[in-house]
Protein backbone atom coordinates (compact mmCIF):
# COMPACT_ATOMS: atom_id res chain seq x y z
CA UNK A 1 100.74 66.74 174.20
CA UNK A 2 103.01 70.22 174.13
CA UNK A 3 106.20 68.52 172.42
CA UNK A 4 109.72 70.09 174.29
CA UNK A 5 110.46 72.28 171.10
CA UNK A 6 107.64 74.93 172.12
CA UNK A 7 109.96 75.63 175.02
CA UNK A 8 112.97 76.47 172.64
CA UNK A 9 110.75 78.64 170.02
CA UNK A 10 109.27 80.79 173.45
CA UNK A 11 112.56 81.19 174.30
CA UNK A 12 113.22 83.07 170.85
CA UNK A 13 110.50 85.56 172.46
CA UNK A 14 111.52 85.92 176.08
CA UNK A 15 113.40 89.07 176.31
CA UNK A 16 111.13 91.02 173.08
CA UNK A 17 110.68 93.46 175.31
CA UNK A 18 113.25 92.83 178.35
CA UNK A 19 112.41 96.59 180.05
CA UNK A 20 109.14 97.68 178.12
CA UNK A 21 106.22 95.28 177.99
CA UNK A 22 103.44 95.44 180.55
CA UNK A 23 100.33 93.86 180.90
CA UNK A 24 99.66 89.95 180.84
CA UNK A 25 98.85 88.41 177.52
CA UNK A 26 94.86 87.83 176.83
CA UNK A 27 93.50 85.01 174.43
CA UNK A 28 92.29 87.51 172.71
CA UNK A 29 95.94 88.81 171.29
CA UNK A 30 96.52 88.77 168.04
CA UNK A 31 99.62 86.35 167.75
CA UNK A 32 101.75 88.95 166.42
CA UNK A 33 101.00 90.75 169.44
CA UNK A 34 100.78 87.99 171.89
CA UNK A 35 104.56 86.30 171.98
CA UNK A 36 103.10 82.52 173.49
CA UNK A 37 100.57 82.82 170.74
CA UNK A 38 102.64 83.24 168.33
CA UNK A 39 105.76 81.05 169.20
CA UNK A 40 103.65 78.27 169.88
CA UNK A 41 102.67 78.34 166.35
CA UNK A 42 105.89 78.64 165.03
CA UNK A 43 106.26 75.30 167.39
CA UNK A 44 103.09 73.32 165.74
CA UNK A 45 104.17 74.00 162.90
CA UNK A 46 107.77 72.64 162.62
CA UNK A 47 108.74 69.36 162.13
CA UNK A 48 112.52 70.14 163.59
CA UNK A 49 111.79 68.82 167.90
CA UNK A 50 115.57 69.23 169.66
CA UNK A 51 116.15 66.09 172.25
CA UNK A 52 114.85 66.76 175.90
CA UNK A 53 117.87 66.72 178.12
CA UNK A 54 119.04 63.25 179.31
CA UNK A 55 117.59 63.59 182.63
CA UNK A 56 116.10 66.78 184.35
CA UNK A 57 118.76 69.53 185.33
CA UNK A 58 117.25 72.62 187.84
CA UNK A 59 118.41 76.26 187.33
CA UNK A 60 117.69 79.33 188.61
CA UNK A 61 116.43 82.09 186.12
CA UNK A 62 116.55 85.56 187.04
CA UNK A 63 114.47 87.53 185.12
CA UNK A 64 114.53 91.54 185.40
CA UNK A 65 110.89 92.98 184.25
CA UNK A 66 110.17 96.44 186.26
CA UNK A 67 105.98 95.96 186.01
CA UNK A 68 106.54 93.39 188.19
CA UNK A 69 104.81 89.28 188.15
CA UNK A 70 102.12 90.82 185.93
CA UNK A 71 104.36 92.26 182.85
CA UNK A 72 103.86 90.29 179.84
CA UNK A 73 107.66 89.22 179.67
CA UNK A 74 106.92 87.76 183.03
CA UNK A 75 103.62 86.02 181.98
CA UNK A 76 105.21 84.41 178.53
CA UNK A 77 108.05 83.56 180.66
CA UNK A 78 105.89 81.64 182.94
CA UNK A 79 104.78 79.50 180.36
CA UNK A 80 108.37 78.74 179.11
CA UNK A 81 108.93 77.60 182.75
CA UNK A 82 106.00 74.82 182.10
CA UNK A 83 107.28 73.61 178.65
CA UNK A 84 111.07 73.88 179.99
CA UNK A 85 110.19 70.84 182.55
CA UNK A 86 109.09 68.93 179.54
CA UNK A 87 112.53 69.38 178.07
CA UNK A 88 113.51 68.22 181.72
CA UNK A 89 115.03 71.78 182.25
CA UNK A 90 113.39 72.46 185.66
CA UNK A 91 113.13 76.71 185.89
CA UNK A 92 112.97 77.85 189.17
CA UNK A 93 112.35 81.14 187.91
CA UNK A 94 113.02 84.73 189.97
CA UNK A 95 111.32 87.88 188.88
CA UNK A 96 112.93 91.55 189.88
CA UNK A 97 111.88 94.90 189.50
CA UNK A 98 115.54 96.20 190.06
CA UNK A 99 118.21 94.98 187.17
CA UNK A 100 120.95 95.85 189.46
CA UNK A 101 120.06 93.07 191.67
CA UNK A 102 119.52 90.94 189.22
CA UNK A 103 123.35 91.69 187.91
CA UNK A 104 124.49 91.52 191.71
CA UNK A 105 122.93 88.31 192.27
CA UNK A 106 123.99 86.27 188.62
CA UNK A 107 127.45 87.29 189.59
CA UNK A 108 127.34 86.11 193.19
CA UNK A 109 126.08 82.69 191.84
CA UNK A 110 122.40 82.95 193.00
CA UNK A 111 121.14 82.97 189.40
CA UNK A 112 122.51 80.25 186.94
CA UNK A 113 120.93 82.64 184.34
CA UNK A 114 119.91 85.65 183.89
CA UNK A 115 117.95 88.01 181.59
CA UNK A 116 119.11 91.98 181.66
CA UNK A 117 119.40 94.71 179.31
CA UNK A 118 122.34 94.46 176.73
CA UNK A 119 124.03 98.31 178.10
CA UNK A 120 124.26 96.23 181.90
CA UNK A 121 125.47 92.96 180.37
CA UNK A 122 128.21 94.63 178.95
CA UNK A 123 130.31 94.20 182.46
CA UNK A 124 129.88 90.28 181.52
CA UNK A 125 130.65 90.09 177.95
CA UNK A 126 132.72 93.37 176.91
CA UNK A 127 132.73 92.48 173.68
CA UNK A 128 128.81 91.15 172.71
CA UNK A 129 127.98 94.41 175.29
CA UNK A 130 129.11 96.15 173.56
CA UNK A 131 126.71 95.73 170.38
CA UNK A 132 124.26 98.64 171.74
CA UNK A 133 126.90 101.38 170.56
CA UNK A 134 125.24 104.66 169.21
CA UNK A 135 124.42 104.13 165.71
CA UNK A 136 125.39 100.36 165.67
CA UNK A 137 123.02 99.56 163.14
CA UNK A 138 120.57 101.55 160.49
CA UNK A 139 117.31 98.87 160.38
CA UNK A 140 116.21 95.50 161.40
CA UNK A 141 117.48 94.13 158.30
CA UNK A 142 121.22 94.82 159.39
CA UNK A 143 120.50 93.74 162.84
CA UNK A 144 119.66 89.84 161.28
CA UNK A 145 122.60 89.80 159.23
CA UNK A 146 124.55 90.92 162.83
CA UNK A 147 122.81 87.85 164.30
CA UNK A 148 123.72 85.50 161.47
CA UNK A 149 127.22 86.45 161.66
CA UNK A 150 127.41 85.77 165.96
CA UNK A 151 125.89 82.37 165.10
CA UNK A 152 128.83 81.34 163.02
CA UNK A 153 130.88 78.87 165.33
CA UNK A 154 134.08 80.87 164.16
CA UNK A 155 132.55 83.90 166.12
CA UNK A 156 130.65 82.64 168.53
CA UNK A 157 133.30 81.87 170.83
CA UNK A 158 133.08 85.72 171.79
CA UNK A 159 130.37 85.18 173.57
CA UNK A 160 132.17 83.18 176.77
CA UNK A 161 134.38 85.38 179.13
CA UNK A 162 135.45 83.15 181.43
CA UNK A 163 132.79 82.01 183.35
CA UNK A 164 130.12 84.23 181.86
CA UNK A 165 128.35 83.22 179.05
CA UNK A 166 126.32 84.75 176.47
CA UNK A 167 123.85 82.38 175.41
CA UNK A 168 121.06 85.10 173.69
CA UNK A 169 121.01 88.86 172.10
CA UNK A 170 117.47 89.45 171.34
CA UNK A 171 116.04 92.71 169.60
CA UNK A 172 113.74 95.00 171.35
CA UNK A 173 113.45 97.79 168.61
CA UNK A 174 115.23 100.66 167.04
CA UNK A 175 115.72 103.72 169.81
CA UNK A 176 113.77 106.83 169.17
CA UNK A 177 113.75 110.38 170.72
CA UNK A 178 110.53 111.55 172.13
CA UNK A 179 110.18 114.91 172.46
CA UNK A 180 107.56 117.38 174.56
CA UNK A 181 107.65 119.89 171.94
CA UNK A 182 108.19 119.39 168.50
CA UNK A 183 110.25 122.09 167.69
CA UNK A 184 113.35 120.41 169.56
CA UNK A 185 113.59 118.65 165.88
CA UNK A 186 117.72 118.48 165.45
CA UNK A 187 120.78 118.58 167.92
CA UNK A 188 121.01 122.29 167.86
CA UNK A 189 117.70 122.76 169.57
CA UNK A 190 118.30 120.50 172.27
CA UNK A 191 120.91 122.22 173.98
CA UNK A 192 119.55 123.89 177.33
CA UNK A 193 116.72 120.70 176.88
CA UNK A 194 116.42 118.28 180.13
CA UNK A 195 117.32 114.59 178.61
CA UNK A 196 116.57 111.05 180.64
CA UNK A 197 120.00 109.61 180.71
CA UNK A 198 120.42 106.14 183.30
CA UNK A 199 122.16 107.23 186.47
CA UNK A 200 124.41 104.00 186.66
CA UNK A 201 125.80 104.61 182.71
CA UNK A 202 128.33 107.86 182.87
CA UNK A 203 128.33 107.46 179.41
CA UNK A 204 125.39 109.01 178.49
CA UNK A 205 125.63 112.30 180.82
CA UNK A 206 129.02 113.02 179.34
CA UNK A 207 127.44 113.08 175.84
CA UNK A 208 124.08 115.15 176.80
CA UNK A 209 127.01 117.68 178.67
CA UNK A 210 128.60 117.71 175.59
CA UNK A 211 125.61 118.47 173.67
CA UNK A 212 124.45 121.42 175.66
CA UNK A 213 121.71 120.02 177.22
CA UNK A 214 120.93 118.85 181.17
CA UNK A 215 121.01 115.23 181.87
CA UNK A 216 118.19 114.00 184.26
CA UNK A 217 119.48 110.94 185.82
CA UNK A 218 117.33 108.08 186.46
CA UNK A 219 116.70 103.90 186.42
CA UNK A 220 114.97 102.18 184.28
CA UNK A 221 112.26 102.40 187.61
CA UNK A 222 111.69 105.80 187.07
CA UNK A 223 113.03 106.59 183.67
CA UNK A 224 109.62 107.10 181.84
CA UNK A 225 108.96 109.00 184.88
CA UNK A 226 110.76 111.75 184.46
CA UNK A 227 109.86 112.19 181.23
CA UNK A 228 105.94 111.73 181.66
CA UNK A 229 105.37 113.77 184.88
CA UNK A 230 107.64 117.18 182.81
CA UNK A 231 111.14 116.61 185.12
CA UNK A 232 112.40 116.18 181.53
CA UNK A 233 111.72 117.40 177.72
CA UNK A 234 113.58 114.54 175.83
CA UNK A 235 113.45 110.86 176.32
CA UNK A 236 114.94 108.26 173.90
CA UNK A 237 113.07 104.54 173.97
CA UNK A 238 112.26 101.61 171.77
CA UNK A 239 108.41 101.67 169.84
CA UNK A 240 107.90 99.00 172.54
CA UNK A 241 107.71 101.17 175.50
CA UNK A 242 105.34 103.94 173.93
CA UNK A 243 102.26 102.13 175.50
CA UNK A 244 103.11 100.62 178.27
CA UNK A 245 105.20 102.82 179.79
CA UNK A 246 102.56 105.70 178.57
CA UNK A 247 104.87 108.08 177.02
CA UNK A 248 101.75 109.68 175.38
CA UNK A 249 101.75 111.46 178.75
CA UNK A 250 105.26 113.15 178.10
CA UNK A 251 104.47 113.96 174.54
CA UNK A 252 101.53 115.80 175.00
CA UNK A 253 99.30 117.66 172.37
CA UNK A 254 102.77 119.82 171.74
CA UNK A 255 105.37 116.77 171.32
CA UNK A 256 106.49 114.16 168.57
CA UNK A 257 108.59 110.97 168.05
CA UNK A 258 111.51 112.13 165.98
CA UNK A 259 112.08 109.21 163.30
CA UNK A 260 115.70 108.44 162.96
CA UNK A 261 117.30 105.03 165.11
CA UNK A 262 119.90 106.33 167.40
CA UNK A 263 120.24 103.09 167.62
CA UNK A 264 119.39 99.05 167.46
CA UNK A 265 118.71 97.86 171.25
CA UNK A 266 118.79 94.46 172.28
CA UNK A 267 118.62 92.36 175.44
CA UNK A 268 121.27 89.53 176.70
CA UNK A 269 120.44 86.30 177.70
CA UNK A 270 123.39 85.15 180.15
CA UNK A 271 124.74 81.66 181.50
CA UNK A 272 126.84 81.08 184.69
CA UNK A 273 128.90 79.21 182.16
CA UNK A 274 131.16 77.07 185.72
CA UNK A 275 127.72 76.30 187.36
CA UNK A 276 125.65 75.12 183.91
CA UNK A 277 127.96 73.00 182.37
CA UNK A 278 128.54 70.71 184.72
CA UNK A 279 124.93 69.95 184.85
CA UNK A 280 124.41 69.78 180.81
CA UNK A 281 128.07 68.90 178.98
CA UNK A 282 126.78 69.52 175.41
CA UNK A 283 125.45 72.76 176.46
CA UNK A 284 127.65 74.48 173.40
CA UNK A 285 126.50 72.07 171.08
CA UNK A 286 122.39 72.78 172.22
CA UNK A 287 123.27 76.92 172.32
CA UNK A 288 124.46 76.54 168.45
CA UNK A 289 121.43 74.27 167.61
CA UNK A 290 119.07 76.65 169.19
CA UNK A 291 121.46 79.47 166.94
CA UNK A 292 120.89 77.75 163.93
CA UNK A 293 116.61 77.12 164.84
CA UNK A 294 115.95 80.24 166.11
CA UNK A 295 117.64 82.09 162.56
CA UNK A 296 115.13 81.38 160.23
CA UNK A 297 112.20 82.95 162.79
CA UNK A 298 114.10 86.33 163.29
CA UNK A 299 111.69 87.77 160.65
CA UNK A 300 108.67 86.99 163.96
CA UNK A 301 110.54 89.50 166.16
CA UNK A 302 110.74 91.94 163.70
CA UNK A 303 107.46 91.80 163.15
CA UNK A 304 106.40 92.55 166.24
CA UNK A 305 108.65 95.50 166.31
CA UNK A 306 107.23 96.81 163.26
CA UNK A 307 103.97 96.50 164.96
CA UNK A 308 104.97 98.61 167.67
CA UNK A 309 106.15 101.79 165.35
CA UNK A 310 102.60 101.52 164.09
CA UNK A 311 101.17 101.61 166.78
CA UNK A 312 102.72 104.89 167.45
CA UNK A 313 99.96 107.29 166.22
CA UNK A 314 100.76 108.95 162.44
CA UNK A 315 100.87 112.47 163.28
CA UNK A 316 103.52 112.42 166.34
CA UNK A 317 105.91 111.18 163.71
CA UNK A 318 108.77 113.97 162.87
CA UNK A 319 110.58 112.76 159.79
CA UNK A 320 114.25 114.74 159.08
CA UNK A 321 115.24 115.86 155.37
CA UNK A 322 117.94 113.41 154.04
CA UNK A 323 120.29 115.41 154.52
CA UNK A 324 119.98 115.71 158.46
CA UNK A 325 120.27 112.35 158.92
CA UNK A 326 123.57 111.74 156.63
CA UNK A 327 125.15 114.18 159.21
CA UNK A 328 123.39 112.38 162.10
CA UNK A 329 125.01 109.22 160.96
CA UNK A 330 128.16 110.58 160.78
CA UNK A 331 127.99 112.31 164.23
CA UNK A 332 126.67 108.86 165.86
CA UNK A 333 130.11 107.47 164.11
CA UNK A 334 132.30 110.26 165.51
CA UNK A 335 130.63 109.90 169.17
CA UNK A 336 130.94 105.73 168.73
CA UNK A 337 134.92 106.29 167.57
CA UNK A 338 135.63 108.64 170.49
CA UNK A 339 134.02 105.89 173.17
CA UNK A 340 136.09 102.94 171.61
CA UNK A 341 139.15 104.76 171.76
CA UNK A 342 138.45 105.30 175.17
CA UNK A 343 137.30 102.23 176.34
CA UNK A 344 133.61 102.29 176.13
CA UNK A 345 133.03 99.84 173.44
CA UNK A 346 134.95 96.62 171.99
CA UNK A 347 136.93 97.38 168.49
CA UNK A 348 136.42 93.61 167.42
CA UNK A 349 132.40 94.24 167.59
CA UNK A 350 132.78 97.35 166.38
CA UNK A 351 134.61 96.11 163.48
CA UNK A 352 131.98 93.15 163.25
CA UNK A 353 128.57 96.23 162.97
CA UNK A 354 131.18 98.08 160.25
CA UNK A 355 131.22 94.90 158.48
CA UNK A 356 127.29 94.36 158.56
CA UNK A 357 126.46 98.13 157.43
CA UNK A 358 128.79 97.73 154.42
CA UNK A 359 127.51 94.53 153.74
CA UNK A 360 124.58 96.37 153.06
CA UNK A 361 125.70 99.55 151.93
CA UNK A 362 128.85 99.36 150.58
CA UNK A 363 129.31 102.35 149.10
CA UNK A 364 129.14 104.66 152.26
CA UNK A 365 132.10 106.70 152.59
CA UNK A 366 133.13 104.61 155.96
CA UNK A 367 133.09 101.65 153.80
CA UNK A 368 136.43 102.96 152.63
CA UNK A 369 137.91 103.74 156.14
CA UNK A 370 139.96 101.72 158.85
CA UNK A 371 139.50 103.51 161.67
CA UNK A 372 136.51 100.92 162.91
C-alpha cells in the first residue's frame, strides 16, 4: 500500500515548473525528468512517514498551469490529489489557465490554497514576494541556503500576513535572456530591441524604458508568444520553459541563450491561513515538519533544473567575459536598491538574500555595505 508520506515528498515537486511544464508524464521518464517518478522514490525509500491527519479535512486547491488539464504540473498534481486522501487531506483540486483568476478567487475565499507564481504572490506575502528581486541570488547553491534560513522557526513567521499564508517557495530555475540574434550580447545592444515584459507588473516596463528598449506587454498566456511568432527580439525565462513553451522558434538559426541568471525564480505555495486552521489546529507544527523533510531533498529539484540547462542545445549558449558580468551584478544591485527604496521589494528579505550571497561570498565589495 502507498504509505501517506508519498503525498508530502510530491508535494516537494508540485510547483517545479508552476508556468513552464507541458506535456503529461510517460512511464517511460527518466525519474529525474518525471517528478511522480522520482518523488515516489524519494518516498520508498525513507523511513521518516508524518501522521495522517486525525480525521479527513476537504480543501480546495487552485492550481494555475496555462497548458491546461494535460500540463505535467497538472498530471503530478493529480496524483498528489490520490495520495493526499490517504493522509485524509481530501483535494478537491481546480485547474486554471489564467493566474489572475486564480489570485481573484484565493482571495475571495473560493480556494483554501493556491499555487501561483512568486512575482503575483507578492500582493499576499510582501515580504516572501518579494524573494524574486533582480539579481536575488547568483546559483542554486545560494538559493538552498535561502531556503534553510526561511525554515528556521525564528523566520518563518514572515511567511503569515494576516490571513494569508505562505506555506511553500519552490525553485523553478535561474532566469535567462533569449535572444533572436546573437549579437544583442550586453545591455548596450538592446536598446531600440522589443523585450516580453508581463502587462499586469509595471515594474518591468519602467526598467526596459529605462534601458532603451520597447517593452511588449503580455501574460504569461501569450508571453512565449510574442517572442516565438517575431512581435519581440528578447525574452527572459527559466531552462524549464525552453521546450515546452518552444522558444527554439524565437531563437532561430540567428539567436542564443545569453548565460548569466538575472535572476533565481520560484513559485509560492499559499494557505487561506482563517479558513485552514480551523479545520487542522497543528497546521504550523505539520508546515515546519514538512520544512524540516523536504530540506534534505532540495538537491532533487536542483537536479532537475540542471537537467533543463542541458537540455538547452551547446551552441545557443552565449557566455560573457568576467568582467561583464561583475558590472551586471552590480547593475542588477543598483536596479534592486532603487525598487526597495521605492516600494517594490521588502528591505527585511532583501537584507535576508544579502545575508545568503555573503554567506557565500564574503568578500564581495557589498559584503562591506549597509545599504541592503
Amino acid at each position: 500500500m502507498k504509505t501517506p508520506s508519498r503525498f508530502l515528498r510530491l508535494w516537494l515537486a508540485l510547483l517545479i515548473g508552476t508556468q513552464l511544464l507541458a506535456g503529461p508524464a510517460t512511464a517511460a521518464d527518466a525519474p529525474a525528468k518525471n517528478p511522480a517518478a522520482a518523488i515516489a522514490k524519494i518516498a520508498h525509500d525513507s523511513k521518516k512517514v508524518p501522521k495522517p491527519l486525525p480525521k479527513p479535512v476537504n480543501i480546495r486547491f487552485c492550481l494555475f498551469d496555462p497548458m491546461g488539464p494535460n500540463g505535467k504540473i497538472s498530471q503530478t498534481t493529480r496524483e498528489l490529489v490520490k495520495l493526499a486522501a490517504e493522509w485524509n487531506l481530501l483535494v478537491d483540486l481546480r485547474i486554471y489557465t489564467d493566474e489572475r483568476v486564480v489570485a481573484e478567487d484565493f482571495k475571495a475565499g473560493q480556494c483554501e490554497a493556491a499555487a501561483i507564481s512568486t512575482l503575483r504572490a507578492k500582493q499576499f506575502n510582501f515580504t516572501v514576494g518579494s524573494v524574486d528581486a533582480p539579481g536575488n541570488l547568483r546559483n542554486y547553491d545560494e538559493m538552498k541556503s535561502l531556503l534553510t534560513m526561511l525554515s528556521n522557526p525564528a523566520i518563518s513567521s514572515l511567511a503569515i500576513n494576516g490571513r494569508y499564508q505562505v506555506a511553500a517557495i519552490v525553485p523553478i530555475g535561474a532566469i535567462f535572456v533569449f535572444v533572436n540574434d546573437r549579437r544583442i550580447n550586453s545591455l548596450e545592444k538592446a536598446a531600440g530591441k522589443r523585450v516580453v515584459v508581463l502587462e499586469w507588473e509595471p515594474t518591468q516596463a519602467k526598467m526596459i524604458s529605462g534601458i532603451g528598449a520597447q517593452p511588449v506587454p503580455a501574460d504569461f498566456s501569450t508571453y512565449a508568444g510574442k517572442f516565438n511568432n517575431g512581435q519581440a527580439d528578447i525574452i527572459a525565462a527559466p531552462a524549464l520553459g525552453y521546450k515546452p513553451l518552444e522558444l527554439h522558434k524565437g531563437v532561430g538559426t540567428k539567436g542564443g541563450v545569453i548565460r548569466f541568471p538575472l535572476l533565481q525564480a520560484t513559485a509560492t505555495v499559499l494557505i487561506r491561513r482563517d479558513l485552514v486552521l480551523p479545520k487542522i489546529p497543528d497546521m504550523d507544527a505539520r508546515l515546519q515538519q514538512l520544512r524540516q523533510f523536504a530540506l534534505p531533498h532540495l538537491d532533487v529539484l536542483f537536479g532537475w533544473l540542471k537537467e533543463a540547462e542541458k537540455e538547452i542545445p551547446r551552441q545557443l549558449w552565449i557566455d560573457l567575459a568576467p568582467a561583464d558580468q561583475v558590472k551586471y551584478y552590480q547593475m542588477l544591485r543598483e536596479a534592486r536598491l532603487h525598487l526597495m527604496k521605492d516600494g517594490v521589494y521588502d528591505p527585511v528579505m532583501m537584507s535576508l538574500l544579502k545575508r545568503v550571497r555573503c554567506k557565500h561570498v564574503p568578500g564581495d565589495a557589498e559584503c562591506g555595505m549597509y545599504d541592503e
